[in-house]
C-alpha atoms as a PDB file:
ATOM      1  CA  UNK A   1       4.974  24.204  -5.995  1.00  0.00           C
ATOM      2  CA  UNK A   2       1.251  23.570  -4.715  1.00  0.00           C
ATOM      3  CA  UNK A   3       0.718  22.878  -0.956  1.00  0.00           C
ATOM      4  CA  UNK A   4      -1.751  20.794   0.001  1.00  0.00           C
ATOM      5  CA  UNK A   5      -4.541  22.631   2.129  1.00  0.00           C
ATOM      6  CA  UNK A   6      -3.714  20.035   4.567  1.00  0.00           C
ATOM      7  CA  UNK A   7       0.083  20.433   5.128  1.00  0.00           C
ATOM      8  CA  UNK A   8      -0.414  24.626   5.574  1.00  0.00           C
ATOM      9  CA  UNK A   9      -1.583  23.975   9.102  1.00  0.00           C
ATOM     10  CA  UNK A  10      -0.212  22.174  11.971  1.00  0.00           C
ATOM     11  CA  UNK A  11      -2.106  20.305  13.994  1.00  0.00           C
ATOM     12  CA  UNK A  12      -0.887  19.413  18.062  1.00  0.00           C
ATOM     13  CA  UNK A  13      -1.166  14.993  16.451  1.00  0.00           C
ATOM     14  CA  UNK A  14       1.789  14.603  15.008  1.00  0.00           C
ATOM     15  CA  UNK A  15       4.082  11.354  14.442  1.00  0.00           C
ATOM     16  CA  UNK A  16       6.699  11.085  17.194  1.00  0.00           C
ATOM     17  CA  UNK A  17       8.394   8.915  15.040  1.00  0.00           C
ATOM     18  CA  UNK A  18       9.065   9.186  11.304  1.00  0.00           C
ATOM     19  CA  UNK A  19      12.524  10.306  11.149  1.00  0.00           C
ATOM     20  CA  UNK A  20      15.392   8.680   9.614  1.00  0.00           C
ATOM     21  CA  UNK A  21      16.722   6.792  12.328  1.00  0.00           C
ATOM     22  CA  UNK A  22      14.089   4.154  12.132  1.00  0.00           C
ATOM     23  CA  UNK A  23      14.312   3.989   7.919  1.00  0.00           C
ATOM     24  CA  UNK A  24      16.949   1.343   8.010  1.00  0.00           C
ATOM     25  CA  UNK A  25      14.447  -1.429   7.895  1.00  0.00           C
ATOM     26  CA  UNK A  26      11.770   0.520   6.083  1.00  0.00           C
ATOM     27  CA  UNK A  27      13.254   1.511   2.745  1.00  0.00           C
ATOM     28  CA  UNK A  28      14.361  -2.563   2.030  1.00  0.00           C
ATOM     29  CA  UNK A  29      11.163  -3.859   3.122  1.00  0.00           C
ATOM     30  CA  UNK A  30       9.613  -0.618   0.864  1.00  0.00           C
ATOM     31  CA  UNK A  31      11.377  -1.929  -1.857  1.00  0.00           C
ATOM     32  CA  UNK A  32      10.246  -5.459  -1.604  1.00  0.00           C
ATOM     33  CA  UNK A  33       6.742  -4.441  -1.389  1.00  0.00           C
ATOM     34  CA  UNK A  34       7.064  -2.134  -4.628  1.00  0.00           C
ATOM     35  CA  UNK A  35       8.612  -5.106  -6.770  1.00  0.00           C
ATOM     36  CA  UNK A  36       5.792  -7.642  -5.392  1.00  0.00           C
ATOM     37  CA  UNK A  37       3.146  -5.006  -6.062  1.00  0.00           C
ATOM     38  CA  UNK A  38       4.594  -4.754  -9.764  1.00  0.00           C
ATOM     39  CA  UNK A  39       4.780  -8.682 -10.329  1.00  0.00           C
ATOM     40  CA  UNK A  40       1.105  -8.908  -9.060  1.00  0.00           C
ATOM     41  CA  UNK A  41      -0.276  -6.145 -11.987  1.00  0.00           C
ATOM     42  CA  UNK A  42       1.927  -7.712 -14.685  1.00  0.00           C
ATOM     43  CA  UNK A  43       0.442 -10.970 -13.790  1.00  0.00           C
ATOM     44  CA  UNK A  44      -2.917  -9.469 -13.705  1.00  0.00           C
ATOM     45  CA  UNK A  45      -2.890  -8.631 -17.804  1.00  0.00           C
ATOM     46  CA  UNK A  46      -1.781 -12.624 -18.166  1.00  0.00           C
ATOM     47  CA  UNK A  47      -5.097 -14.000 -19.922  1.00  0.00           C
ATOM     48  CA  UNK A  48      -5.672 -10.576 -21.729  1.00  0.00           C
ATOM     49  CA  UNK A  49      -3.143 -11.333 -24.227  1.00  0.00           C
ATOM     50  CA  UNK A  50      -0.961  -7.773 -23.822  1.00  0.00           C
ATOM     51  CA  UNK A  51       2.430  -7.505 -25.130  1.00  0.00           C
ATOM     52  CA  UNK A  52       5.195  -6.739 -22.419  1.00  0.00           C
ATOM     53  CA  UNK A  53       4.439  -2.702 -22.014  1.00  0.00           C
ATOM     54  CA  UNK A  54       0.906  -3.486 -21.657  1.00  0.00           C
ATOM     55  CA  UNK A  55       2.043  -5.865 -18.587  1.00  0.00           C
ATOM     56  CA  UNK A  56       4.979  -3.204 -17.567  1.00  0.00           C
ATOM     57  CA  UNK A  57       2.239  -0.397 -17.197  1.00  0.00           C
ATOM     58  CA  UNK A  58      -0.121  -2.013 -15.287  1.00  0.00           C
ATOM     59  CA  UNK A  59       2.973  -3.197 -13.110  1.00  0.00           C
ATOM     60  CA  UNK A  60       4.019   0.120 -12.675  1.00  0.00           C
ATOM     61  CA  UNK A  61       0.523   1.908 -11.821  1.00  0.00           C
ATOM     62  CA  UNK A  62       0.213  -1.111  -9.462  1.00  0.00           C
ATOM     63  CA  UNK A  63       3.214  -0.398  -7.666  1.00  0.00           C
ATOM     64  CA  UNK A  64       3.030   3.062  -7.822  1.00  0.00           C
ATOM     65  CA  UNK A  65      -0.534   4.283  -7.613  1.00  0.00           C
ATOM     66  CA  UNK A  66      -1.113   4.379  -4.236  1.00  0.00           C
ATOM     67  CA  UNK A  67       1.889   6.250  -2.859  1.00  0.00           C
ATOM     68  CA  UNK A  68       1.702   8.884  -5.686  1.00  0.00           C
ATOM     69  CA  UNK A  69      -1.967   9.211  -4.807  1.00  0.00           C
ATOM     70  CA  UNK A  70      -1.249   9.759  -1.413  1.00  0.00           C
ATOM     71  CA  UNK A  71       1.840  12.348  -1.979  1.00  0.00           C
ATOM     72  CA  UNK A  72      -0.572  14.360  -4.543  1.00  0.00           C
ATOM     73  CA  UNK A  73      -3.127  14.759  -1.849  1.00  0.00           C
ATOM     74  CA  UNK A  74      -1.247  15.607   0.484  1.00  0.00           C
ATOM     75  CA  UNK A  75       0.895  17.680  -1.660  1.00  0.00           C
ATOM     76  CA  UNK A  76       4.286  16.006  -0.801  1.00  0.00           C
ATOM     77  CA  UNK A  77       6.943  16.625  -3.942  1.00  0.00           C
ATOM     78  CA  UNK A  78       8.911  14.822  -5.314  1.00  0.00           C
ATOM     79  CA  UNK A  79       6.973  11.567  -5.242  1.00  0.00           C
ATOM     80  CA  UNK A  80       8.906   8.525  -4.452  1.00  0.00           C
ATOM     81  CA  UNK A  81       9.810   7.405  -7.157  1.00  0.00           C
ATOM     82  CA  UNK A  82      10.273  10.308  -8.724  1.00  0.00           C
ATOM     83  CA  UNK A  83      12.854  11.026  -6.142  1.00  0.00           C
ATOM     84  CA  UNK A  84      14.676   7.380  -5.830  1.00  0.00           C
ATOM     85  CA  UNK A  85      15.348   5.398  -8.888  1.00  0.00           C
ATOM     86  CA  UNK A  86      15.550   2.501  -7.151  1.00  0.00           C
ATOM     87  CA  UNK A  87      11.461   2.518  -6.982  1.00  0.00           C
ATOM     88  CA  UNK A  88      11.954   2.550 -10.614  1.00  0.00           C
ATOM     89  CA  UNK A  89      14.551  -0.677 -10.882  1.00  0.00           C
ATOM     90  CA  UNK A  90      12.433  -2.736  -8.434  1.00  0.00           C
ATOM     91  CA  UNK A  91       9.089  -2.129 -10.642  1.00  0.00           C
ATOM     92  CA  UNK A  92      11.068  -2.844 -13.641  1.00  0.00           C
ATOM     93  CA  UNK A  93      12.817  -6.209 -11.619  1.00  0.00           C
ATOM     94  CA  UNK A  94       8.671  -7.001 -11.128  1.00  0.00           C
ATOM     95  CA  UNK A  95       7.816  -6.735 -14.147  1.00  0.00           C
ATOM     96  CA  UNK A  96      10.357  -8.655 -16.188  1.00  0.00           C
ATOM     97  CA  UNK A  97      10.091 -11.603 -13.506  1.00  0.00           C
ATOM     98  CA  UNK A  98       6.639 -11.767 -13.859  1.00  0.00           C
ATOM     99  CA  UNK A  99       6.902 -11.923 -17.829  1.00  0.00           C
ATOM    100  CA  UNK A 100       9.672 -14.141 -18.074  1.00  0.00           C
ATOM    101  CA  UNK A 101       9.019 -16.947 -15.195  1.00  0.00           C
ATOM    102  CA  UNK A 102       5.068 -16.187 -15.593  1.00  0.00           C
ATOM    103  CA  UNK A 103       4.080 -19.640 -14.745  1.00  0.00           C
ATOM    104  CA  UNK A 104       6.410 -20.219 -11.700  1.00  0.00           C
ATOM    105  CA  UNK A 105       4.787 -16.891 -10.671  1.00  0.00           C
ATOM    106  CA  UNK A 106       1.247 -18.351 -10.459  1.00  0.00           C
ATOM    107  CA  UNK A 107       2.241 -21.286  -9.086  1.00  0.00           C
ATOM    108  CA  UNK A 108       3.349 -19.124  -5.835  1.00  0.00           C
ATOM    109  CA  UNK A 109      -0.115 -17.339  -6.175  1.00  0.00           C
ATOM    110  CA  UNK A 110      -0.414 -18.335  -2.534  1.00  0.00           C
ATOM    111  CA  UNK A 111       2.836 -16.704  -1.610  1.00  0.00           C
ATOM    112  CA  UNK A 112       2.104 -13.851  -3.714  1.00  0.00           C
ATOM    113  CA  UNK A 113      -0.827 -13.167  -1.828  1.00  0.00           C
ATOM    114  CA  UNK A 114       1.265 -13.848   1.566  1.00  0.00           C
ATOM    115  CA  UNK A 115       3.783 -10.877   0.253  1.00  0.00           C
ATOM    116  CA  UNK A 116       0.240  -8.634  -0.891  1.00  0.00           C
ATOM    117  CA  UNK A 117      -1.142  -8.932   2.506  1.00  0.00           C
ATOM    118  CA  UNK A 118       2.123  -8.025   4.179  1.00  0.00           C
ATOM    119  CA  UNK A 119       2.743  -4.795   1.793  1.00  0.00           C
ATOM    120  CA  UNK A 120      -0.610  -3.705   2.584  1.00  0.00           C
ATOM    121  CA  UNK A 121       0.018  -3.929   6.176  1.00  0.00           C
ATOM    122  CA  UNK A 122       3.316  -2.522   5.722  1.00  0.00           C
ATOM    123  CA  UNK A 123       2.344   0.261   3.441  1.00  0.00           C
ATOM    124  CA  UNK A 124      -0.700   1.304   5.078  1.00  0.00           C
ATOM    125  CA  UNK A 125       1.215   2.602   8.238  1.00  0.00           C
ATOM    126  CA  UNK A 126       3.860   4.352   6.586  1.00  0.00           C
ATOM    127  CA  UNK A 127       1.655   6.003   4.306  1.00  0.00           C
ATOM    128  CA  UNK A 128      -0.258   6.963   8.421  1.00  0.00           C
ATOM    129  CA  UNK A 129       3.381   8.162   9.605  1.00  0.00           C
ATOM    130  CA  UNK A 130       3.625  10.211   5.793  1.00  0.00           C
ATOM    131  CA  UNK A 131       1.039  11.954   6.086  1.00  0.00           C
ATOM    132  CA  UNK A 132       1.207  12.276  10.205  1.00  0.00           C
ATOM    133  CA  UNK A 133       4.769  13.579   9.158  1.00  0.00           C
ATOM    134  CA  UNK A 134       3.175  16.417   7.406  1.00  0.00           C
ATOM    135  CA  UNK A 135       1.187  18.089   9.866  1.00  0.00           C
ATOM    136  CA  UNK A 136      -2.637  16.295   9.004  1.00  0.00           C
ATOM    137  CA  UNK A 137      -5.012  15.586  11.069  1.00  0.00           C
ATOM    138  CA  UNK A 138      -5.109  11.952  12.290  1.00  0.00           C
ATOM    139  CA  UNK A 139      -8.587  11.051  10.886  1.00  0.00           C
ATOM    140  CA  UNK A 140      -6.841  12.398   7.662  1.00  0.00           C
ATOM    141  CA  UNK A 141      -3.528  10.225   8.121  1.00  0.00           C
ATOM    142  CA  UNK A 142      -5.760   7.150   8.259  1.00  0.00           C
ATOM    143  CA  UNK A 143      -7.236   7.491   5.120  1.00  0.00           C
ATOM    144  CA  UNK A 144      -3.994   8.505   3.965  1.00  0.00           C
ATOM    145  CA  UNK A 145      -2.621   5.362   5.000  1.00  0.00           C
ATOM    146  CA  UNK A 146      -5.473   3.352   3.638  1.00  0.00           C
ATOM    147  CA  UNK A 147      -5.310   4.547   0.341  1.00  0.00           C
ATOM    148  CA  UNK A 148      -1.466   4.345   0.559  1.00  0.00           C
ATOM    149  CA  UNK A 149      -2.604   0.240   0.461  1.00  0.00           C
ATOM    150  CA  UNK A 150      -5.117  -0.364  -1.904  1.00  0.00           C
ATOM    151  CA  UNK A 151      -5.215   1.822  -4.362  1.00  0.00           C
ATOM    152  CA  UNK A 152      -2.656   0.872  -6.445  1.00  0.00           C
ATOM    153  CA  UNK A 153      -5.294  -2.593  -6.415  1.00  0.00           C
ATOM    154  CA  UNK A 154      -7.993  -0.416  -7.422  1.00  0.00           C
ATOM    155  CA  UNK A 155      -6.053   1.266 -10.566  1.00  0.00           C
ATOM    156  CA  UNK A 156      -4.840  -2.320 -11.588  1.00  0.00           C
ATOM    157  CA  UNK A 157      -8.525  -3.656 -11.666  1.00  0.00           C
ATOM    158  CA  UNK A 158     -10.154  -0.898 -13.232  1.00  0.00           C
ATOM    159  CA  UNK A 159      -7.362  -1.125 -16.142  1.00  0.00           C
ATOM    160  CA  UNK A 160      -7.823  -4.894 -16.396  1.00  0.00           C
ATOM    161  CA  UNK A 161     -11.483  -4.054 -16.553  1.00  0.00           C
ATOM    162  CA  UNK A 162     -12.129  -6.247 -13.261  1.00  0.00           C
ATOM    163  CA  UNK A 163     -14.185  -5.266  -9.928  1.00  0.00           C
ATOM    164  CA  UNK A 164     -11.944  -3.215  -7.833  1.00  0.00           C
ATOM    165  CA  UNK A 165     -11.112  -5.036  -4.515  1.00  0.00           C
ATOM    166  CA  UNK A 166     -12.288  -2.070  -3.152  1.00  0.00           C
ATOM    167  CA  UNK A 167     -15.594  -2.837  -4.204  1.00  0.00           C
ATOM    168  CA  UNK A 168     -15.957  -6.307  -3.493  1.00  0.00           C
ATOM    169  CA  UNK A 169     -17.231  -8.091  -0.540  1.00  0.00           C
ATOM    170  CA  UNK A 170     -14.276  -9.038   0.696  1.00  0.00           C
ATOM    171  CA  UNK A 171     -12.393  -7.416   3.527  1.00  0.00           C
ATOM    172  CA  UNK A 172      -9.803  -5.719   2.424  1.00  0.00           C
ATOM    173  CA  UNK A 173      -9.776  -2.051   2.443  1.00  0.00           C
ATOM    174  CA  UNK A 174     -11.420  -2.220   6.151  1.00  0.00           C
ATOM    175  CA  UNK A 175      -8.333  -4.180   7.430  1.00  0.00           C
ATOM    176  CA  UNK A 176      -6.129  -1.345   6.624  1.00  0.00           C
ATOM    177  CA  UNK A 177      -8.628   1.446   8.162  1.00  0.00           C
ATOM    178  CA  UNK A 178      -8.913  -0.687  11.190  1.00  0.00           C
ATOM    179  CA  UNK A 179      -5.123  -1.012  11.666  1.00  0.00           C
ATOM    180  CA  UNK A 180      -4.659   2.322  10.429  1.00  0.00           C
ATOM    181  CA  UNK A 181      -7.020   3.419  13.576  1.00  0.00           C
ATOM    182  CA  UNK A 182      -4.991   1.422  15.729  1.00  0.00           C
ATOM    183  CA  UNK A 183      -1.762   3.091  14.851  1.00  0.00           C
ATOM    184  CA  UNK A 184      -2.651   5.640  15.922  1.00  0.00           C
ATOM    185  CA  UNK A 185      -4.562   5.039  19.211  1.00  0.00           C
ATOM    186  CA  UNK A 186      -1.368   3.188  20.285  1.00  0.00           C
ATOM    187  CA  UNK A 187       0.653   6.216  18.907  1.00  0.00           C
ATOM    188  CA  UNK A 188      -1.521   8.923  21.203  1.00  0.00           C
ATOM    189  CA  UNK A 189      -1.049   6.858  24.041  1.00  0.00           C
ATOM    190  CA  UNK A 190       3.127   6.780  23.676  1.00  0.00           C
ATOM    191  CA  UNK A 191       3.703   3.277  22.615  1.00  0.00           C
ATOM    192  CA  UNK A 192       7.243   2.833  21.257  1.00  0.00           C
ATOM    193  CA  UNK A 193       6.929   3.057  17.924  1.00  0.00           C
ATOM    194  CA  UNK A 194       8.433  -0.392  16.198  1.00  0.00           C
ATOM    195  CA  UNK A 195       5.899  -2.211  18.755  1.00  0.00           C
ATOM    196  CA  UNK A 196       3.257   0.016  17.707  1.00  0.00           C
ATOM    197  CA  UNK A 197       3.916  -0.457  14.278  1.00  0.00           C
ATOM    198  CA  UNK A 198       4.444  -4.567  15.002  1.00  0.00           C
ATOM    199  CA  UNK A 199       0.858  -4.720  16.583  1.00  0.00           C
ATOM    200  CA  UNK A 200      -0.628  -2.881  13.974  1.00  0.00           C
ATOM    201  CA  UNK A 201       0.548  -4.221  10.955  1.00  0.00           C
ATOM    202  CA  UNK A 202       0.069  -8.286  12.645  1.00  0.00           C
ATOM    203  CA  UNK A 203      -3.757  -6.316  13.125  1.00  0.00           C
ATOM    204  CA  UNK A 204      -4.147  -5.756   8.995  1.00  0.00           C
ATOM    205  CA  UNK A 205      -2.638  -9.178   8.335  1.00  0.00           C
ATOM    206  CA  UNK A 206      -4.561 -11.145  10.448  1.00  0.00           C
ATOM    207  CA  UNK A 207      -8.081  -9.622   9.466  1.00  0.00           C
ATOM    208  CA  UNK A 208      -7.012 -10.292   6.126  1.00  0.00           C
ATOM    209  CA  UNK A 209      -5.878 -14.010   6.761  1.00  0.00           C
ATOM    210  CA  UNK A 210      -8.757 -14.650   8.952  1.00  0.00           C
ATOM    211  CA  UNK A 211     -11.620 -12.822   6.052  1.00  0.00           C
ATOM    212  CA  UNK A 212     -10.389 -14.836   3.328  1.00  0.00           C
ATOM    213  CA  UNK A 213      -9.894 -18.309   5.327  1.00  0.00           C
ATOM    214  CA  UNK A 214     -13.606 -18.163   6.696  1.00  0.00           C
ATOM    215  CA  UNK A 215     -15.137 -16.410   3.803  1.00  0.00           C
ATOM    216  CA  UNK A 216     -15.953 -13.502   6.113  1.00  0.00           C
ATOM    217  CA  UNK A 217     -17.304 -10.134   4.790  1.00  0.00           C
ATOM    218  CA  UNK A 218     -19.250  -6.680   5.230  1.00  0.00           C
ATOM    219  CA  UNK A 219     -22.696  -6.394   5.469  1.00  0.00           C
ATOM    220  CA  UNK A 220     -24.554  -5.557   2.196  1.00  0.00           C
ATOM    221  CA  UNK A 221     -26.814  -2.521   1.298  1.00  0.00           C
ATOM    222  CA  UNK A 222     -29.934  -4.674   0.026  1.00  0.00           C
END
């Protein structure tokens, strides 16, 4: 099996924390954000008139892209849901909510996009403690943990032939850099790790919130 040229070396930054004592909370809450993830790119394919698999796929690479992208870089085999069905069921649980109750779904677009800004908070710092796991550097384990977050987003807009979020003026991908930073400041320093994680995912959501509510964004290259 391929190693990534990043996991052959060990550098002295590595995650005091990811072990399996602390997963209790994570793999639920992993879970959650998988299956909300898959409801938001079956819903995305709504007004484009596909048939079910059309909506399952681009629930699935929703859910999905990110994390795999991440493992593949790094080099990390199996990837997750390769090696836990139950990725697999809660995709699947996404997707047929979001074709059967599709209208209830929209109606909770605003909770929807409560749940989205959570799992990208959520998911950005454990794909930071993934890839710290593995032996990267920590400039590396940020954008690790950023793409971890958005680019499941990215795949579902290119596919619906949309603007990738990514791309957009809105503040999205910079919330999880900046929190993904953060992390792991706080982490160098010793802070306990479910406060460090606490602080930096309430970091991603807020400059999320906060962007959207007051229309705030980048500068622009003119």
């Amino acid at each position: 099996m391929a190693e990534s040229v990043f996991a052959k070396k060990q550098f002295p930054f590595q995650s005091h924390f990811y072990n399996s004592q602390h997963m209790d909370l994570q793999y639920p809450l992993e879970l959650v954000g998988t299956f909300v993830f898959a409801i938001s790119g079956a819903l995305a394919v709504r007004d484009l008139e596909h048939d079910v698999f059309g909506a399952g796929f681009t629930g699935f690479i929703t859910a999905i892209g990110g994390g795999s992208l991440r493992d593949m870089l790094l080099g990390s085999y199996p990837l997750v849901w390769i090696g836990d069905v139950y990725f697999l069921y809660a995709i699947f649980a996404g997707v047929f909510i979001a074709f059967i109750f599709p209208k209830m779904m929209l109606k909770l677009r605003r909770t929807m996009f409560l749940f989205d800004t959570l799992g990208i908070g959520f998911f950005t710092i454990l794909g930071v403690e993934k890839a710290l796991s593995l032996g990267v550097r920590p400039e590396i384990a940020a954008i690790m943990g950023m793409f971890s977050a958005v680019m499941g987003g990215v795949f579902r807009d290119t596919l619906t032939n949309e603007i990738p979020i990514l791309f957009r003026k809105e503040i999205y991908a910079s919330a999880c850099l900046a929190g993904a930073i953060l992390y792991l400041i706080l982490n160098y320093f010793g802070l306990e790790r479910d406060y460090n994680m606490l602080i930096s995912i309430s970091v991603i959501i807020s400059i999320r919130l906060i962007a959207v509510k007051y229309k705030l964004s980048l500068p622009r290259l003119d």
